[in-house]
Each structure stands twice: as C-alpha cells, then as structure tokens.
N, C-alpha and C. Protein backbone atom coordinates (compact mmCIF):
# COMPACT_ATOMS: atom_id res chain seq x y z
N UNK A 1 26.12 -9.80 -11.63
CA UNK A 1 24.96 -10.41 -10.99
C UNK A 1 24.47 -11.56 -11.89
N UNK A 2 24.27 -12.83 -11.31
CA UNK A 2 23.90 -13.81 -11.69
C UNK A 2 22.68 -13.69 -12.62
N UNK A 3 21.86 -14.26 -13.30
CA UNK A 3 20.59 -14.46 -13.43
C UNK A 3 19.27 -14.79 -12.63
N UNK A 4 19.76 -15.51 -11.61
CA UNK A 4 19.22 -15.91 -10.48
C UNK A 4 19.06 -15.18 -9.40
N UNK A 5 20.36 -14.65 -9.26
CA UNK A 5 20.17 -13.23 -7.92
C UNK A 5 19.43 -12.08 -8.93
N UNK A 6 18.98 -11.80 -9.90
CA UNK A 6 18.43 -10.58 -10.69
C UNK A 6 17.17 -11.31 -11.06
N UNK A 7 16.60 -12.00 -10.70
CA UNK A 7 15.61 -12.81 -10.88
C UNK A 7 14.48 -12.55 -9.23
N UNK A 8 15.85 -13.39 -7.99
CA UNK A 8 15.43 -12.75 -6.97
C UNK A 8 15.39 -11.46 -6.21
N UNK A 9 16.09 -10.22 -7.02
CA UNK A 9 16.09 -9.27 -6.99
C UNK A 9 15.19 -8.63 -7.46
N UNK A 10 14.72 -8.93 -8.21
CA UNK A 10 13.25 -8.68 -8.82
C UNK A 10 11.82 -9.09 -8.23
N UNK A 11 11.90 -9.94 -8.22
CA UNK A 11 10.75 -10.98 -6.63
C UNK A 11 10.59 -9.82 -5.72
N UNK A 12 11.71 -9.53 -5.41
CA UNK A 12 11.56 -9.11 -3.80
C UNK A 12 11.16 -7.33 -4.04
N UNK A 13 11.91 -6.92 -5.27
CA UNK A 13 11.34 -5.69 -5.81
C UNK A 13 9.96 -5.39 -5.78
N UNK A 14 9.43 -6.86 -6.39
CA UNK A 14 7.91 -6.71 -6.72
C UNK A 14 7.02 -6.60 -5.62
N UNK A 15 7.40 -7.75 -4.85
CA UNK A 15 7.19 -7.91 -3.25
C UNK A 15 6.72 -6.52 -2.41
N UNK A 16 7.68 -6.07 -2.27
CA UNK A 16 7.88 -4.54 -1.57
C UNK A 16 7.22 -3.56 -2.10
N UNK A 17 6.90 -3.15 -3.82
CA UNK A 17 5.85 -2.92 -4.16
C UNK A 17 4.51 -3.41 -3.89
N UNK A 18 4.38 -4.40 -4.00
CA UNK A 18 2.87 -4.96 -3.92
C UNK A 18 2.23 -4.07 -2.33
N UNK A 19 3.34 -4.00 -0.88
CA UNK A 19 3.34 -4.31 0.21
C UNK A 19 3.05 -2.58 0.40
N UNK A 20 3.90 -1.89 -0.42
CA UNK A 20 3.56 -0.20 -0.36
C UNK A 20 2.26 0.36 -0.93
N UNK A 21 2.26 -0.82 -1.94
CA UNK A 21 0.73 -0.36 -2.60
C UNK A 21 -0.56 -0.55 -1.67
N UNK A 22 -0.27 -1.74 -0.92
CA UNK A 22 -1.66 -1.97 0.06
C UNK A 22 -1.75 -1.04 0.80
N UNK A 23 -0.14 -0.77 1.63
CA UNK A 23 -0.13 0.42 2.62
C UNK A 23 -0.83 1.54 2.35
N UNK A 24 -0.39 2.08 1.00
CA UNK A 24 -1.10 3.01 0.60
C UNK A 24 -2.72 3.11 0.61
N UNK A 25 -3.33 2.05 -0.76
CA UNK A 25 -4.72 1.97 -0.31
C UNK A 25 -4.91 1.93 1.00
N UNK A 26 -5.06 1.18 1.93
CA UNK A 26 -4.97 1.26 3.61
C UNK A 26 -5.38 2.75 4.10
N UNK A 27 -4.65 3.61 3.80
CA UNK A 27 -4.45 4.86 4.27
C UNK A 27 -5.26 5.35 4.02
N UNK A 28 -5.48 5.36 2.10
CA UNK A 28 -6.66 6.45 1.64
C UNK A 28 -8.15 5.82 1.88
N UNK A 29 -8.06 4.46 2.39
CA UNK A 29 -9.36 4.27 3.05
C UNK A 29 -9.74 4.68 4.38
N UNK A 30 -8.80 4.24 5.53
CA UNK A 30 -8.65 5.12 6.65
C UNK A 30 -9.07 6.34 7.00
N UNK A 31 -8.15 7.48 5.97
CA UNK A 31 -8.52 8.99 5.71
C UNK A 31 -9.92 9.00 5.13
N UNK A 32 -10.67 7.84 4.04
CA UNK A 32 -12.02 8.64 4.01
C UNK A 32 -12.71 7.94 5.32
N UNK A 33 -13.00 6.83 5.77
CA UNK A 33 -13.63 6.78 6.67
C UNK A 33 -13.38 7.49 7.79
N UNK A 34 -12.60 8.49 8.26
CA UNK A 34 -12.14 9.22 9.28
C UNK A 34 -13.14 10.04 8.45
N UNK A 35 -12.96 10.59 7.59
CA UNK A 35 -13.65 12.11 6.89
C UNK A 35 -15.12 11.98 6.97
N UNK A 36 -15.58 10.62 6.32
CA UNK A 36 -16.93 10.36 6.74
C UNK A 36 -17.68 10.41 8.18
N UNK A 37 -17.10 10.45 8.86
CA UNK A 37 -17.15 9.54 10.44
C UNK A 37 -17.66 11.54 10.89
N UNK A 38 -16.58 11.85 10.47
CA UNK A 38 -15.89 13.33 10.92
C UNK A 38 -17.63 13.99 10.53
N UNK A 39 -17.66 14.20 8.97
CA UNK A 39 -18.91 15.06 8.04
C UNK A 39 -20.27 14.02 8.95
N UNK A 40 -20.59 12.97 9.14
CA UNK A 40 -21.98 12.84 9.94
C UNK A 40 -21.76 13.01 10.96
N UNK A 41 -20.78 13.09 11.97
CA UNK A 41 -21.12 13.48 13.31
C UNK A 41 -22.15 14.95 13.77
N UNK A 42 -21.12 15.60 12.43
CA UNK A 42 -21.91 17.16 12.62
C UNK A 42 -23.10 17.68 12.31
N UNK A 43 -23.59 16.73 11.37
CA UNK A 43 -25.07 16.71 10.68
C UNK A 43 -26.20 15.98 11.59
C-alpha cells in the first residue's frame, strides 16, 4: 500500500468514525428524551 492510499485509508477510517460517533450520541439523546417525555406524562 502506497502512502497515499494509507493516508486515504485513514481519512475515510476517521470519517466513518466521526459518522458512528454522532449516530451514537443521536440515539442516547433520543432514548433520554423518549424517557423524559415517558416520566412527565405520568406525573
């Protein structure tokens, strides 16, 4: 592997991380505002 393709192999590594990490946050905000939503309805 070139320097260049392990360079852009890396980019795109990072990329795809960055893209799972939002997903993630995303979610665990989702799940609390669902939980919140959920705990005052009943109160």
């Amino acid at each position: 592997m070139t320097p260049e393709e392990e360079a852009e192999y890396k980019r795109r590594r990072k990329a795809r991380n960055v893209v799972l990490a939002l997903l993630l946050v995303g979610l665990v905000v989702l799940f609390y505002a669902i939980t919140v939503v959920r705990i005052g309805a009943q109160g």
